[in-house]
Protein backbone atom coordinates (compact mmCIF):
# COMPACT_ATOMS: atom_id res chain seq x y z
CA UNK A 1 101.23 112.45 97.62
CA UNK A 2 100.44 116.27 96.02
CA UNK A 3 102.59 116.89 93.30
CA UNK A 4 103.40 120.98 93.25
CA UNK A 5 104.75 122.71 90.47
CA UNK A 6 108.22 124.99 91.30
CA UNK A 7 110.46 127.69 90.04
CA UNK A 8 113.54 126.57 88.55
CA UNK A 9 116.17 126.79 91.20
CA UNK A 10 114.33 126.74 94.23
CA UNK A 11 113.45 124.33 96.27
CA UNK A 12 110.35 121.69 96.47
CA UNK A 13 107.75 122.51 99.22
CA UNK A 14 108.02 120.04 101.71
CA UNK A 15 104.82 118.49 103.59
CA UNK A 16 106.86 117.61 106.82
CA UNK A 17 108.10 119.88 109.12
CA UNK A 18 110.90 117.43 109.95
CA UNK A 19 112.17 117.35 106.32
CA UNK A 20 111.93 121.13 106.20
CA UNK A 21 114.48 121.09 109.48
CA UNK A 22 116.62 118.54 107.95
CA UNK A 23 116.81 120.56 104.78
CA UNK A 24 117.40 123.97 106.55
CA UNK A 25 119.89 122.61 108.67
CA UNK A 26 121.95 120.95 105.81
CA UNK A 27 121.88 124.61 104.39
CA UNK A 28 122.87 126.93 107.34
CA UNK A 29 126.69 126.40 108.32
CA UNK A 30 128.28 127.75 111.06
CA UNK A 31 129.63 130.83 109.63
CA UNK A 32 127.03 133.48 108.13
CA UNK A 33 128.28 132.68 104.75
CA UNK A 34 125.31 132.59 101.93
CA UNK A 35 124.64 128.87 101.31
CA UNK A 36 125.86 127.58 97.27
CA UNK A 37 124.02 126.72 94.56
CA UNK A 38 125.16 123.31 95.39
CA UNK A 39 124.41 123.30 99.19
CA UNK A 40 120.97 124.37 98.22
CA UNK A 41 120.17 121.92 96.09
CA UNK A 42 121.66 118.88 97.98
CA UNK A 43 119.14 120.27 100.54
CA UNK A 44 116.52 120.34 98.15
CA UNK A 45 117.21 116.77 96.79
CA UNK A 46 117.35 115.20 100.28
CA UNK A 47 113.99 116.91 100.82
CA UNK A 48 112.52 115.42 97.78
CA UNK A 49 114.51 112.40 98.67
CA UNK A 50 112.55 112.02 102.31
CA UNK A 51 108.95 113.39 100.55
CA UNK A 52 109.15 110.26 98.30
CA UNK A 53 110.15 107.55 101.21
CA UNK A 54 107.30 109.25 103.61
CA UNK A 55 104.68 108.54 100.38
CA UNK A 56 106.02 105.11 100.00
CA UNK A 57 103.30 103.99 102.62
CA UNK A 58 100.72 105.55 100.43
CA UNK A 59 101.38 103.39 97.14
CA UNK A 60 99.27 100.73 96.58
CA UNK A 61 101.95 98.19 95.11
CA UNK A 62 98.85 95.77 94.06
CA UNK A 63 97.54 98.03 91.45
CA UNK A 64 101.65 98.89 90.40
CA UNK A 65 101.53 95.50 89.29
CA UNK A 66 98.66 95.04 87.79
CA UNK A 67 98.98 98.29 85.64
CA UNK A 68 102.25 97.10 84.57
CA UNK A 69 100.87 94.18 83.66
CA UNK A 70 98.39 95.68 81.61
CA UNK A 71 101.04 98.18 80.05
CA UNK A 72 103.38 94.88 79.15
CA UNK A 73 100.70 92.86 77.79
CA UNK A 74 99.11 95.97 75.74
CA UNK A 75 95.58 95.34 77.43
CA UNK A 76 95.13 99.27 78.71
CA UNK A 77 92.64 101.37 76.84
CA UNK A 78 93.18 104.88 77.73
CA UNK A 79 90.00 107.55 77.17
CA UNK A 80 91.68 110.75 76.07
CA UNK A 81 89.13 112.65 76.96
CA UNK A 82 88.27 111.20 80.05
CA UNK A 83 92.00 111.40 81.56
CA UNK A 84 92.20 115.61 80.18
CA UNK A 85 89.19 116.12 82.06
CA UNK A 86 90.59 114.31 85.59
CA UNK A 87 93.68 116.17 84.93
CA UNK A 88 92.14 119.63 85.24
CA UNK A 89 89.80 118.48 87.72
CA UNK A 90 93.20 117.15 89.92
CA UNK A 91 94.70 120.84 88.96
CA UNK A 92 92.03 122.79 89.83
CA UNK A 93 91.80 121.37 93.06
């Protein structure tokens, strides 16, 4: 799952065409009235919603555990300078 930074206010960018219907269509009403504030971001949050339960396939529960594990039993070591440098490589991408 890509992660995209977004203005405040707008709406995440959605990966599946279907979500992006579903969202639009919870938006547009049957009169030409401007959507809300509110209608816009129910829309957004049931695209976000449906982005997060199409990634659900993509987790790898296995390692969930085991890093929690880790996390619980204070085990992790963590390289500072390691995990900056795959953070700007993953944002540069």
């Amino acid at each position: 799952m890509k992660i995209t930074p977004t203005v405040a206010g707008s709406r995440p960018a959605s990966t599946s065409s279907g979500t992006q219907r579903a969202a639009k269509a919870s938006v547009v009403s049957s009169s030409a009235a401007p959507a809300t504030a509110d209608e816009v971001t129910q829309a957004g949050l049931q695209a976000a919603q449906q982005s997060l339960n199409d990634a659900r396939s993509e987790v790898d529960y296995d390692k969930v555990a085991q890093m929690q594990a880790a996390l619980s039993a204070g085990t992790l070591s963590v390289d500072p300078d390691q995990l900056a440098g795959d953070m700007l490589n993953f944002f540069r991408q």
